[in-house]
N, C-alpha and C. Protein backbone atom coordinates (compact mmCIF):
# COMPACT_ATOMS: atom_id res chain seq x y z
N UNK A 1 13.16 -19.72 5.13
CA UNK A 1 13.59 -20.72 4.18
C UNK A 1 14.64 -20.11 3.26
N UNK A 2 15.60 -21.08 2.64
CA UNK A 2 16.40 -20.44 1.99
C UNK A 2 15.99 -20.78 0.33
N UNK A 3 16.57 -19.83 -0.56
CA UNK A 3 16.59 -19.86 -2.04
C UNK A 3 15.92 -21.35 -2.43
N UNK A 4 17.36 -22.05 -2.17
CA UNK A 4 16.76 -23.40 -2.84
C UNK A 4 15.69 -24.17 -2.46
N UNK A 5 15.44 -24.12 -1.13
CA UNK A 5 13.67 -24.63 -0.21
C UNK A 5 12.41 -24.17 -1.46
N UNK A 6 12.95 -22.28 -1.36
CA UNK A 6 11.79 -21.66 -1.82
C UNK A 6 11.75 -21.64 -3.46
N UNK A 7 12.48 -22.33 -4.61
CA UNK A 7 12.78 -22.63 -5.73
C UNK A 7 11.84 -23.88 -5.67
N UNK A 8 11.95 -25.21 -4.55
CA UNK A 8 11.52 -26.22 -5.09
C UNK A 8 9.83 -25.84 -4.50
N UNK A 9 9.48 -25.20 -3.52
CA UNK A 9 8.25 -24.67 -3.18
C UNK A 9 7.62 -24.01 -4.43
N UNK A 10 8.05 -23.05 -5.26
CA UNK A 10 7.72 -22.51 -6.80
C UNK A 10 7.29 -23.63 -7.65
N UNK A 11 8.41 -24.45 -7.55
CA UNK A 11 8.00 -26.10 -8.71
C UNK A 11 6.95 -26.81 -8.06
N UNK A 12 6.31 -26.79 -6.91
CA UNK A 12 5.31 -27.75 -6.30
C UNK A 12 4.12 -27.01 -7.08
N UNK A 13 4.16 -25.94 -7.75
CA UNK A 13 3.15 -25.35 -8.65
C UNK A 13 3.40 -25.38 -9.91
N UNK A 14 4.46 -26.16 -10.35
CA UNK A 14 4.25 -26.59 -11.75
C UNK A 14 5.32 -26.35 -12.38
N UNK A 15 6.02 -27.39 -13.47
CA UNK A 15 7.04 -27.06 -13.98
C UNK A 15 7.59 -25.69 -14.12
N UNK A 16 8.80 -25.17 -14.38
CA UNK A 16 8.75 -23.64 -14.64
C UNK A 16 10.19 -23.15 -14.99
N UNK A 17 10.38 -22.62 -16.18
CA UNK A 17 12.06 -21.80 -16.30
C UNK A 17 12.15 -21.35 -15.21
N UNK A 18 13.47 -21.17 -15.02
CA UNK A 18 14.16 -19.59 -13.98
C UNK A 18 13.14 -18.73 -14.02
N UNK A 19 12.90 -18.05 -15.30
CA UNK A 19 12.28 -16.56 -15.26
C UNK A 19 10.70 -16.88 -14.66
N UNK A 20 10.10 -17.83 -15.09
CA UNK A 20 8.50 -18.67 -14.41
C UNK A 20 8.57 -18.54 -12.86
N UNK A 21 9.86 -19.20 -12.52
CA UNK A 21 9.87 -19.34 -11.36
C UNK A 21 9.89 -17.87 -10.41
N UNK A 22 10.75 -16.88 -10.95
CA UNK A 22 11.03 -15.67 -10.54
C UNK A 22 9.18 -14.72 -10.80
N UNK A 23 8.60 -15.26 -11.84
CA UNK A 23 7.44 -14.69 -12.12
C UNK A 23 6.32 -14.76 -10.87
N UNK A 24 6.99 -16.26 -10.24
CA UNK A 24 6.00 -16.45 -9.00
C UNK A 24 5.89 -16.05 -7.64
N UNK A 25 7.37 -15.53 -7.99
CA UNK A 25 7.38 -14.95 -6.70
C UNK A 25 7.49 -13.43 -6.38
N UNK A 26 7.03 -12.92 -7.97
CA UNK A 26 6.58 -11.50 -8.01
C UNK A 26 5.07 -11.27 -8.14
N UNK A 27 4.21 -12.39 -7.95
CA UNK A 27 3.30 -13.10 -8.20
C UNK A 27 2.54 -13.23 -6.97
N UNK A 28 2.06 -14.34 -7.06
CA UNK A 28 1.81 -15.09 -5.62
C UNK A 28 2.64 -15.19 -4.39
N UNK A 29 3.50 -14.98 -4.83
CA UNK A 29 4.63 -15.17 -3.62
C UNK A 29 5.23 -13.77 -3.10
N UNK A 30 4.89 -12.64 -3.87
CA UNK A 30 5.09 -11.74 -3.62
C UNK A 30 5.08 -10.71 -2.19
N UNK A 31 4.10 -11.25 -1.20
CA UNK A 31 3.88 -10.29 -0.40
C UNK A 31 4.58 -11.11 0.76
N UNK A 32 5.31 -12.36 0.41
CA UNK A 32 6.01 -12.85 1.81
C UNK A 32 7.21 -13.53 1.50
N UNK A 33 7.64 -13.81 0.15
CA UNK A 33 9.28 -14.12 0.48
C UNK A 33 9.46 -13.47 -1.17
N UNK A 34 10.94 -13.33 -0.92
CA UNK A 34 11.91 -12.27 -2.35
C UNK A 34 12.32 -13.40 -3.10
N UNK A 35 12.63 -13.50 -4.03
CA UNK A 35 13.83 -14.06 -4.95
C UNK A 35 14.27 -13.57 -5.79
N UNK A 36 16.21 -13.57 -6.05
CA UNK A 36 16.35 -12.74 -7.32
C UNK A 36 16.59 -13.82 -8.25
N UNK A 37 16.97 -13.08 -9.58
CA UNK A 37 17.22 -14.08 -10.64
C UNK A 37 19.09 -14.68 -10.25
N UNK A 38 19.63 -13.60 -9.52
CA UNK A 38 21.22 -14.27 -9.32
C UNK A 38 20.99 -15.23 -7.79
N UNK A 39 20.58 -15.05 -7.08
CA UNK A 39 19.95 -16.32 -6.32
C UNK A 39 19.22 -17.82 -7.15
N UNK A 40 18.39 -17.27 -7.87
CA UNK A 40 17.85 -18.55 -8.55
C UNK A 40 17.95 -19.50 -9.07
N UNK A 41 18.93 -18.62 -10.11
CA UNK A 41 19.68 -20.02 -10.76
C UNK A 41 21.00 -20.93 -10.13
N UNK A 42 22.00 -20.18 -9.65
CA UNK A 42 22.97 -21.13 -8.83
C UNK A 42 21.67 -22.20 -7.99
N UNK A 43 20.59 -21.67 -7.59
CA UNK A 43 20.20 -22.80 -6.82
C UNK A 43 19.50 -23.73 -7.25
N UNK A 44 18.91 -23.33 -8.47
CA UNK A 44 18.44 -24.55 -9.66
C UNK A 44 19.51 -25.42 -9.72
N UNK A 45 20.74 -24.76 -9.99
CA UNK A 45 22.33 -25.68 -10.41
C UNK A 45 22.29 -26.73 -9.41
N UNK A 46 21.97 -26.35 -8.54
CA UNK A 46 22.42 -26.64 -6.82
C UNK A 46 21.30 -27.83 -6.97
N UNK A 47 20.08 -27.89 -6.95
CA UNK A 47 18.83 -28.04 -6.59
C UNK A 47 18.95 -29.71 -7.93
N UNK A 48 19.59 -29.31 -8.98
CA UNK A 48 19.97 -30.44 -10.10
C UNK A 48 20.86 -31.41 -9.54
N UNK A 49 22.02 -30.74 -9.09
CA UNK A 49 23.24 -31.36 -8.90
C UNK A 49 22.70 -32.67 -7.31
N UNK A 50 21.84 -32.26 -6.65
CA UNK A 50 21.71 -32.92 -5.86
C UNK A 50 20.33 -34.12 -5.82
N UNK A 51 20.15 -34.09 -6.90
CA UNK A 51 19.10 -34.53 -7.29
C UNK A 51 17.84 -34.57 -7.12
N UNK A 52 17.32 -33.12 -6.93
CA UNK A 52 15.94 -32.50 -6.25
C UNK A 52 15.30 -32.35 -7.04
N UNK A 53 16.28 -31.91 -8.14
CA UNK A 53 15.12 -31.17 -9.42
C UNK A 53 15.67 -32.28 -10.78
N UNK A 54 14.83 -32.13 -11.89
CA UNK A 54 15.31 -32.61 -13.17
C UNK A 54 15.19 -31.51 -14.02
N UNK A 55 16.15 -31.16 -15.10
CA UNK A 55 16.06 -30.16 -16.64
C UNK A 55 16.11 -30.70 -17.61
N UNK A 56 15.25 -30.08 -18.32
CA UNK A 56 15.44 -30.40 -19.75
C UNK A 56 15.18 -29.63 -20.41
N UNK A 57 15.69 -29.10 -21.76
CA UNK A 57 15.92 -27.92 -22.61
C UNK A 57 14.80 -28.02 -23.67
N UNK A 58 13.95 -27.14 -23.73
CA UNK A 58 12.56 -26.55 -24.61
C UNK A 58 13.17 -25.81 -25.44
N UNK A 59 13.03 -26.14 -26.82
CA UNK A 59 13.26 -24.99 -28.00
C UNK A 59 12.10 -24.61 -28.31
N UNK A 60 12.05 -23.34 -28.52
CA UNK A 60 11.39 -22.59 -29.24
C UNK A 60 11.57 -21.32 -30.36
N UNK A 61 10.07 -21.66 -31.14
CA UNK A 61 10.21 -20.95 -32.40
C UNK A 61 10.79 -19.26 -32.21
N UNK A 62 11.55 -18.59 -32.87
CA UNK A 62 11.96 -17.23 -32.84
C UNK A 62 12.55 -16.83 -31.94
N UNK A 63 13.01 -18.06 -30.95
CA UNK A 63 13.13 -17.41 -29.22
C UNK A 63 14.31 -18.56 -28.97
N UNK A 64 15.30 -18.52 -28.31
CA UNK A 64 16.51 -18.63 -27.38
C UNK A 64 15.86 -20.42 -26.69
N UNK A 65 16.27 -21.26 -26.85
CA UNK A 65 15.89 -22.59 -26.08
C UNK A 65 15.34 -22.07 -24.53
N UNK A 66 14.76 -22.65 -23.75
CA UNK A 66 14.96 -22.49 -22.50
C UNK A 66 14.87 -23.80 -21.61
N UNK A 67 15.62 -23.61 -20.44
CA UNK A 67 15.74 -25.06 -19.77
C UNK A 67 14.03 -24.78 -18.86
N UNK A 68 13.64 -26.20 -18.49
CA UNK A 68 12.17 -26.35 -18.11
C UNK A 68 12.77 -27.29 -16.53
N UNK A 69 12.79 -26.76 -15.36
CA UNK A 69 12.93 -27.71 -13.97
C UNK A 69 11.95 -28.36 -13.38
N UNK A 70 11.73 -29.31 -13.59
CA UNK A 70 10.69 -30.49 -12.71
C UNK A 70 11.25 -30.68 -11.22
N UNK A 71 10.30 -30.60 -10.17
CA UNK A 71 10.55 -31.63 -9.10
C UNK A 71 10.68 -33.11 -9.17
N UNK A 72 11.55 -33.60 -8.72
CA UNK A 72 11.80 -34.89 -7.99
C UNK A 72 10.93 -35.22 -6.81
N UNK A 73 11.22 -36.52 -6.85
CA UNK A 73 10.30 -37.05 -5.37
C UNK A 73 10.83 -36.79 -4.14
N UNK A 74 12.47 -37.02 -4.34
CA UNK A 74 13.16 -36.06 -3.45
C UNK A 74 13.12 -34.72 -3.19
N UNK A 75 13.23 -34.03 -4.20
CA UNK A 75 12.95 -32.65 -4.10
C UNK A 75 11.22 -32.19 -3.43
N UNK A 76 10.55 -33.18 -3.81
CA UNK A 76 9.43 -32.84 -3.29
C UNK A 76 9.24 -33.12 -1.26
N UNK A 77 9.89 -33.94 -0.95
CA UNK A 77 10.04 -34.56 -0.31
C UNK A 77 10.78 -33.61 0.78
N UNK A 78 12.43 -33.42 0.24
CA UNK A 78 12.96 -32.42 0.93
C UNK A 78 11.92 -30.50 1.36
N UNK A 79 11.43 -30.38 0.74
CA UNK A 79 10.78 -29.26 0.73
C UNK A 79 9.51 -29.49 1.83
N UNK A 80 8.77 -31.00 1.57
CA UNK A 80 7.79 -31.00 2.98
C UNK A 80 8.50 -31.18 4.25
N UNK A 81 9.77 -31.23 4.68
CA UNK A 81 10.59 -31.78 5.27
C UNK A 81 10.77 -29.88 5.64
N UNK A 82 11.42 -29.06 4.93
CA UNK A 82 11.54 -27.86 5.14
C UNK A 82 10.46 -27.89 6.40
N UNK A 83 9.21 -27.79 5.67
CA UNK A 83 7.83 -27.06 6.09
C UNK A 83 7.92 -27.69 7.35
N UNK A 84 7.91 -28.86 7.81
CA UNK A 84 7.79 -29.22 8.75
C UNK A 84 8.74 -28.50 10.03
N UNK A 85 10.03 -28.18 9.72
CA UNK A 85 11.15 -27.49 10.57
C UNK A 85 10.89 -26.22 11.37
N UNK A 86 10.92 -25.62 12.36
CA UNK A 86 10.44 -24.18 12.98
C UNK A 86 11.13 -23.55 12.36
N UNK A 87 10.35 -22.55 12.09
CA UNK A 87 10.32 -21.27 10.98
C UNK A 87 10.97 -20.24 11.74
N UNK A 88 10.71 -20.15 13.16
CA UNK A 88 11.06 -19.14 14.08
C UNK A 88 9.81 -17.93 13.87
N UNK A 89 10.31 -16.99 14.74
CA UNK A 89 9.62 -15.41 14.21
C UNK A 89 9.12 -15.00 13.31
N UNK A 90 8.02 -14.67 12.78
CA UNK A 90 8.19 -13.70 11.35
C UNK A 90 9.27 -12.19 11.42
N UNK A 91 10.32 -12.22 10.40
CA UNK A 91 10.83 -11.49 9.96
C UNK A 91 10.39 -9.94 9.22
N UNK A 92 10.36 -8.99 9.55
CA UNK A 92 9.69 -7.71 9.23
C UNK A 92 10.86 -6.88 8.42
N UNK A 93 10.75 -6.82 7.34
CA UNK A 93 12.20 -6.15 6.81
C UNK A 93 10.76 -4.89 5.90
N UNK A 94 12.06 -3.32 6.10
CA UNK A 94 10.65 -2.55 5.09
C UNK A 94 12.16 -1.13 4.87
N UNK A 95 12.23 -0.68 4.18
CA UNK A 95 13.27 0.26 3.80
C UNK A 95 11.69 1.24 4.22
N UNK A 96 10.60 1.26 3.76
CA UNK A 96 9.57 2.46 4.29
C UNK A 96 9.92 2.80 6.10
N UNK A 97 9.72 1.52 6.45
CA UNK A 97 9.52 1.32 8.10
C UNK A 97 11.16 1.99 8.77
N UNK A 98 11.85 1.92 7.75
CA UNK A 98 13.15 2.20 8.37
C UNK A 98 13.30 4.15 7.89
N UNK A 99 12.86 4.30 7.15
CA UNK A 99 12.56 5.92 6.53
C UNK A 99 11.69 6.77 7.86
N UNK A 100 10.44 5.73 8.12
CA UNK A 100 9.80 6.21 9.05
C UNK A 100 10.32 6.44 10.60
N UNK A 101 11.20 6.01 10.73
CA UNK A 101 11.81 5.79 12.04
C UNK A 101 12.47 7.07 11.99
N UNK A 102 13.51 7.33 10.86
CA UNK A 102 14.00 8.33 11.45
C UNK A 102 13.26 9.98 10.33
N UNK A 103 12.05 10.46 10.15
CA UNK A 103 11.07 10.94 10.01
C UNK A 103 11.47 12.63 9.99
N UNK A 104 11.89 12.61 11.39
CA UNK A 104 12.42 13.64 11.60
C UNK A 104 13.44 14.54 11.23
N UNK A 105 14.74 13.50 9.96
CA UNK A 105 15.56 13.73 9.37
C UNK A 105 14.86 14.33 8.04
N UNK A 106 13.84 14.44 7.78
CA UNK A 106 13.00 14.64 6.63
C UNK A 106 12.52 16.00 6.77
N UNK A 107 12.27 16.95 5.62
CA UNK A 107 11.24 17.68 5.79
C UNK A 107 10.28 17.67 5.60
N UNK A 108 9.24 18.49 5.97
CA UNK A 108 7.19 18.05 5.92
C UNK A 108 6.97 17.79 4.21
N UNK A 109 7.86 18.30 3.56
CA UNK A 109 7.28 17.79 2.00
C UNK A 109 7.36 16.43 1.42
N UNK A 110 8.76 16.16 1.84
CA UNK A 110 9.67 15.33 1.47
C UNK A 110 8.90 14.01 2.10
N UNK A 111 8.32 13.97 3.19
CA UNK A 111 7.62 13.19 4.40
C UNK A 111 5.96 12.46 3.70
N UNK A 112 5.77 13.77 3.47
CA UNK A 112 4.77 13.93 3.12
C UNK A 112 4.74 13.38 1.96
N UNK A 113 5.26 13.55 0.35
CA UNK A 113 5.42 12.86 -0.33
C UNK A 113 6.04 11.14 -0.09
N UNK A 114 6.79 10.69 0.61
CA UNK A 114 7.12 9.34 0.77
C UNK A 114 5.97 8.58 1.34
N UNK A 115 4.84 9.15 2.00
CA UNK A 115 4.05 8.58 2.61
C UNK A 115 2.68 8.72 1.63
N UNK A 116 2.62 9.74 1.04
CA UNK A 116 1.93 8.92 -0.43
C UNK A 116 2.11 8.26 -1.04
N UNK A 117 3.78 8.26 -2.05
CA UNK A 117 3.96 7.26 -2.70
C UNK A 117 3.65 5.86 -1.93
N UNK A 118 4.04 5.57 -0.74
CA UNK A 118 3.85 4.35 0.14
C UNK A 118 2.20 3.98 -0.04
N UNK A 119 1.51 4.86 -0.05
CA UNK A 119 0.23 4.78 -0.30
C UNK A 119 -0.06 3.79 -1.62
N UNK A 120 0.21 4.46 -2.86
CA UNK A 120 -0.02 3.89 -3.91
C UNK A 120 0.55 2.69 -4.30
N UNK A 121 1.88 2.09 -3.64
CA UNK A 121 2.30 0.98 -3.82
C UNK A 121 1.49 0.30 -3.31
N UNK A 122 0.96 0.66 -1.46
CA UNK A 122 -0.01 -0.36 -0.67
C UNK A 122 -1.07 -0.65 -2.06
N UNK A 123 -1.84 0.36 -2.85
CA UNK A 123 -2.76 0.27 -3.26
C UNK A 123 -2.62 -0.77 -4.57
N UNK A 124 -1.20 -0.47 -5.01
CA UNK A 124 -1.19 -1.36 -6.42
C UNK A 124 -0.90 -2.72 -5.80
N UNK A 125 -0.08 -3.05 -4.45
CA UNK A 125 0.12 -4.23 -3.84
C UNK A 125 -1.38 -4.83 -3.91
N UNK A 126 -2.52 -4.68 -3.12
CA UNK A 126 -3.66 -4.69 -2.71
C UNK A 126 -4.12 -4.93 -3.78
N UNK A 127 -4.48 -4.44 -5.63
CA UNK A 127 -4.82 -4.79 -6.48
C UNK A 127 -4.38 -6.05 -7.59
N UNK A 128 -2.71 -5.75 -7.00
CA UNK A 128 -2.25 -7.47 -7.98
C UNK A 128 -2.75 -8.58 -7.05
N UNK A 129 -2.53 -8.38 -5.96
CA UNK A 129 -3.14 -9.48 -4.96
C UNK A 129 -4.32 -9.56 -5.17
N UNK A 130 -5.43 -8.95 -5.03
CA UNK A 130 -6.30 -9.23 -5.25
C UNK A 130 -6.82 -9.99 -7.05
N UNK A 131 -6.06 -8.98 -8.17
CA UNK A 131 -6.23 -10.19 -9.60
C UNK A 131 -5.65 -11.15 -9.38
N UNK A 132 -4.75 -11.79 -8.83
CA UNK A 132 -4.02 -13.22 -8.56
C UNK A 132 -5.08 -13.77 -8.06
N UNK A 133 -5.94 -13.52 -6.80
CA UNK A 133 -6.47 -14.26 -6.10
C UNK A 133 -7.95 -14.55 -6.74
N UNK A 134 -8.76 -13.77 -7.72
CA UNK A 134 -9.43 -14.02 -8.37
C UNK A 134 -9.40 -14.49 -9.74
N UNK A 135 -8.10 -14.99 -9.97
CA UNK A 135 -7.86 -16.11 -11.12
C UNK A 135 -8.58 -17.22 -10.69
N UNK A 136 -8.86 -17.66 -9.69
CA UNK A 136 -9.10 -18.38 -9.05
C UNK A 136 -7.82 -19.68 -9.48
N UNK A 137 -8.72 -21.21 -9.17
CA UNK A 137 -7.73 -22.35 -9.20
C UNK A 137 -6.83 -22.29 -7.82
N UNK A 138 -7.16 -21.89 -6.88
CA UNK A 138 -5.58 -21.59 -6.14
C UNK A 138 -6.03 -22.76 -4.62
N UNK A 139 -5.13 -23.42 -4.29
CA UNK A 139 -5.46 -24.36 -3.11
C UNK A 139 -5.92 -23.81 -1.63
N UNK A 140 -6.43 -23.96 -1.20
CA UNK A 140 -6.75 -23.59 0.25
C UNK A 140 -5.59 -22.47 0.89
N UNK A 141 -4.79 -23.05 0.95
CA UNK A 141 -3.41 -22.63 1.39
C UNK A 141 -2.80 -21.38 0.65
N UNK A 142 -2.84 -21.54 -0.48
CA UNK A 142 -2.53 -20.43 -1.42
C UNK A 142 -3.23 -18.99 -1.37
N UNK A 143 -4.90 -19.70 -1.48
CA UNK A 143 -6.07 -18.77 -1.28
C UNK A 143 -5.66 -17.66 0.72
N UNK A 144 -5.51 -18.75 1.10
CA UNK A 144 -5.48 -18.46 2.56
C UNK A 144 -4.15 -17.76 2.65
N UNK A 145 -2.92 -17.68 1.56
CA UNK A 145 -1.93 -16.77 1.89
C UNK A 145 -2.29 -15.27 1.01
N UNK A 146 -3.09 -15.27 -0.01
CA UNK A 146 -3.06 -14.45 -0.98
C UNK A 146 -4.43 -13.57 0.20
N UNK A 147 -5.26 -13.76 0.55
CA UNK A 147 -6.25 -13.36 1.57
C UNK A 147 -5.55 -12.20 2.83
N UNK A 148 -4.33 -13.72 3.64
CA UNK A 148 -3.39 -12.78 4.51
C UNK A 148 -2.88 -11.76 4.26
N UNK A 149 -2.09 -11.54 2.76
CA UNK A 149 -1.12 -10.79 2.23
C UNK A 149 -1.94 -9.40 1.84
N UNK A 150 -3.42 -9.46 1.21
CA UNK A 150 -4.40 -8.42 1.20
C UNK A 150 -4.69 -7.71 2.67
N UNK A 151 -5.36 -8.45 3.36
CA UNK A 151 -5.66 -8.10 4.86
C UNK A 151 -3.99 -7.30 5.12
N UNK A 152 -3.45 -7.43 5.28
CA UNK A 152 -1.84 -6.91 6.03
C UNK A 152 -1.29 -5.76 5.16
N UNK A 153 -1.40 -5.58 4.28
CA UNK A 153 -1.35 -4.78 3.18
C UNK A 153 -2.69 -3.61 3.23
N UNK A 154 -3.77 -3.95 3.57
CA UNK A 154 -5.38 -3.26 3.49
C UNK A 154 -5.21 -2.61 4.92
N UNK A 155 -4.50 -3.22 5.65
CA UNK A 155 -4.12 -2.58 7.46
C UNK A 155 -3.76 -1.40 7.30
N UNK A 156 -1.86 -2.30 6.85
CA UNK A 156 -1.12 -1.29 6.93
C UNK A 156 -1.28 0.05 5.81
N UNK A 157 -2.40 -0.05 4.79
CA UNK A 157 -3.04 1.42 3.80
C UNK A 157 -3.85 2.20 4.79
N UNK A 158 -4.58 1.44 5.93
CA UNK A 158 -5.80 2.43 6.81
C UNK A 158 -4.92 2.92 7.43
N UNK A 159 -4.29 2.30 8.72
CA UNK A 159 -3.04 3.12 9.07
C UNK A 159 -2.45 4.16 8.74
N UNK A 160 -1.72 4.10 7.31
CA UNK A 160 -0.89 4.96 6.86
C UNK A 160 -2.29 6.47 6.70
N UNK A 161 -2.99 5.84 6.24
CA UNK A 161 -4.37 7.02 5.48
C UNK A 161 -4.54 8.05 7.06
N UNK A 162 -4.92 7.01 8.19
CA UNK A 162 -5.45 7.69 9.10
C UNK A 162 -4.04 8.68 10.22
N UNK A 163 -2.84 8.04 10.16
CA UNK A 163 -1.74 8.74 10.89
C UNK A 163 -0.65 9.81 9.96
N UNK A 164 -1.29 9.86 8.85
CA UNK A 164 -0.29 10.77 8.04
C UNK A 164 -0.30 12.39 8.50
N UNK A 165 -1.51 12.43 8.30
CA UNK A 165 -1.83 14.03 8.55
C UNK A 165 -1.30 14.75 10.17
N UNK A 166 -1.80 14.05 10.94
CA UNK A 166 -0.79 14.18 12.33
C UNK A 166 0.43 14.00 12.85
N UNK A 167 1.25 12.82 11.65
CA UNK A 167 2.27 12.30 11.76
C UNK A 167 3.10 13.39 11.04
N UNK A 168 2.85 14.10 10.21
CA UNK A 168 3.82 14.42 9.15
C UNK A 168 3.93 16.17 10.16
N UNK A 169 2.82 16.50 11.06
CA UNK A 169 3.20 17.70 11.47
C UNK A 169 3.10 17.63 12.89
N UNK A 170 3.96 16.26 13.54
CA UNK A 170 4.13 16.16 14.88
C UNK A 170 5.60 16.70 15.33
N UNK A 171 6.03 16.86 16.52
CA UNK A 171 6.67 17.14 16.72
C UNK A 171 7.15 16.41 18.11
N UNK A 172 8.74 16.26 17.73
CA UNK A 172 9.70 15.28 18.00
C UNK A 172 9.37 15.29 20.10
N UNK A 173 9.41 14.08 20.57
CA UNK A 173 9.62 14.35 22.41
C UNK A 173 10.72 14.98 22.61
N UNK A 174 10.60 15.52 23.43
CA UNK A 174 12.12 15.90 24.41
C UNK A 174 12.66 14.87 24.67
């Protein structure tokens, strides 16, 4: 899906600034699609101009106004319309997975350290997911992505735990 799909998918959970919206997808949305803040807003612009979304500007006390984006019925509309479209493949993107590949360009410390730190991210990944998912409130669907995103994350930590020690002092095929 692109930016603006996954902007009005953010609003199907509730009104939300730019930065709300960006919150959700460091959030809940975190372990399966990105958004930046320079993506976001052109597509709010975008997402207004076509009449998907509605704004309206919130002042507040001590603090900078901020604009507030509602879905439309269209916008809501266009977005189940997304969902419905083939998604294709899942996409696997990992700057780790791409480090690991070439492994051998590394030395045993250097290796060795990247595959801990990788560790502790799995682990802090694995713990925001898991407080998100015990806020509870979350729909079937939500519950059932925040569940996936633990499980795949809880894998790929046993994995890493159980192939490090052999991995980091293997040596390359002929």
């Amino acid at each position: 899906m692109n930016t603006p799909e996954l902007c009005l998918g953010a609003l199907l959970c509730g009104d939300a600034s730019g930065y709300e919206i960006k919150q959700r997808f460091e959030t809940i949305f975190s372990h399966f699609q990105k958004a930046s803040f320079a993506a976001i807003y052109p597509a709010l612009t975008r997402l207004e101009a076509d009449g998907l979304v509605t704004a309206r500007v919130e002042t507040q006390q001590k603090r900078p106004a901020k604009t507030i984006y509602s879905l439309t019925e269209a916008g809501r509309q266009r977005f189940i319309d997304a969902l419905h479209e083939s998604q294709g493949d899942e996409i696997f993107r990992s700057d780790f997975v791409l480090q690991m590949f070439f492994a051998e360009l590394l030395d045993a410390d250097k290796l060795a350290e990247t595959l801990e730190r990788h560790e502790q991210r799995l682990r802090e990944t694995i713990a925001r997911l898991e407080a998100v998912r015990d806020q509870g409130g979350h729909s079937p669907g939500q519950r059932f992505t925040l569940d996936y995103g633990i499980a795949v994350k809880r894998a790929s930590l046993a994995f890493v735990e159980q192939s490090k020690a052999t991995f980091i002092h293997e040596e390359p095929e002929p």
